[in-house]
Structures are given as C-alpha cells and as structure tokens.
Protein backbone atom coordinates (compact mmCIF):
# COMPACT_ATOMS: atom_id res chain seq x y z
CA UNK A 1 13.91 -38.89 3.11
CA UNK A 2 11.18 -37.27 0.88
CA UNK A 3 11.11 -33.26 0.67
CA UNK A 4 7.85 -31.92 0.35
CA UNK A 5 8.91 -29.12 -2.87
CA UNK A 6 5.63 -27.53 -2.72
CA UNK A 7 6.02 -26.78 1.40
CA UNK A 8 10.07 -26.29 0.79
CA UNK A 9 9.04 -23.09 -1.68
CA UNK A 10 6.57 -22.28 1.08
CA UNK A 11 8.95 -21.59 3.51
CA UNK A 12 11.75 -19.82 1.32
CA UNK A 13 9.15 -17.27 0.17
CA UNK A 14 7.60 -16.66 3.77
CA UNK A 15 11.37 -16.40 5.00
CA UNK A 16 11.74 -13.70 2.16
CA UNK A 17 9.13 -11.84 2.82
CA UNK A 18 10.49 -10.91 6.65
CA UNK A 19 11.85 -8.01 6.94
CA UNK A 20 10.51 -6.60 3.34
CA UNK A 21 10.41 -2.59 3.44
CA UNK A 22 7.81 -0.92 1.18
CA UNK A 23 10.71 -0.11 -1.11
CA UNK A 24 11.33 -3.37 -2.06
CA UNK A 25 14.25 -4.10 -0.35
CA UNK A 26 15.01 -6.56 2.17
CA UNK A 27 16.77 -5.72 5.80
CA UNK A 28 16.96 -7.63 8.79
CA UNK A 29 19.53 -6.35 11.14
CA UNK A 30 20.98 -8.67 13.85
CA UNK A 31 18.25 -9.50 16.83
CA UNK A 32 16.17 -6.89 15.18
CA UNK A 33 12.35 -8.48 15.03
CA UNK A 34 12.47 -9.14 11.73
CA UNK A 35 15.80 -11.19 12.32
CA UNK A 36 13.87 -13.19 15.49
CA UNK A 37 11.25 -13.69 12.69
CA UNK A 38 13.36 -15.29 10.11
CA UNK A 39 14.84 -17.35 12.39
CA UNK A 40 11.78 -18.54 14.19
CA UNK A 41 10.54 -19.38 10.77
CA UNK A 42 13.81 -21.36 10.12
CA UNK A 43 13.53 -23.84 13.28
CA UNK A 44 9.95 -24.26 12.18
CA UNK A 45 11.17 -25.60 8.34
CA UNK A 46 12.89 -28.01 10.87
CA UNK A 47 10.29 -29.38 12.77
C-alpha cells in the first residue's frame, strides 16, 4: 500500500480545522455538528 503524504496532511489539517472557535481553540462536543463534521471527514480519508 502507498500513502499519498501530501493528501494524508490534507485531511489532518481539514479535520483540525472543524470545530475551530475564533479564539483559537478547538471544541467539538459529542453529536454536536462540528463532531458529525469530523467524523464525516474521517470515513471520507477512508474511501
């Protein structure tokens, strides 16, 4: 299996980036919409 780093890094940041207040800081509360969001963006690294 071959990992493509460049789309791996893609992901991670875009995962990071849900649920990023103004402040900086990072919350995603269980089945909140930023939660969905992160993992809908986690079965798509999968597909």
């Amino acid at each position: 299996m071959e990992i493509d780093g460049a789309r791996l890094i893609s992901r991670i940041f875009a995962l990071g980036e849900t649920g990023l207040e103004e402040n900086g800081r990072r919350v995603r509360l269980a089945a909140d919409d930023a939660d969905r969001a992160a993992r809908d963006l986690a079965q798509l690294a999968g597909a």
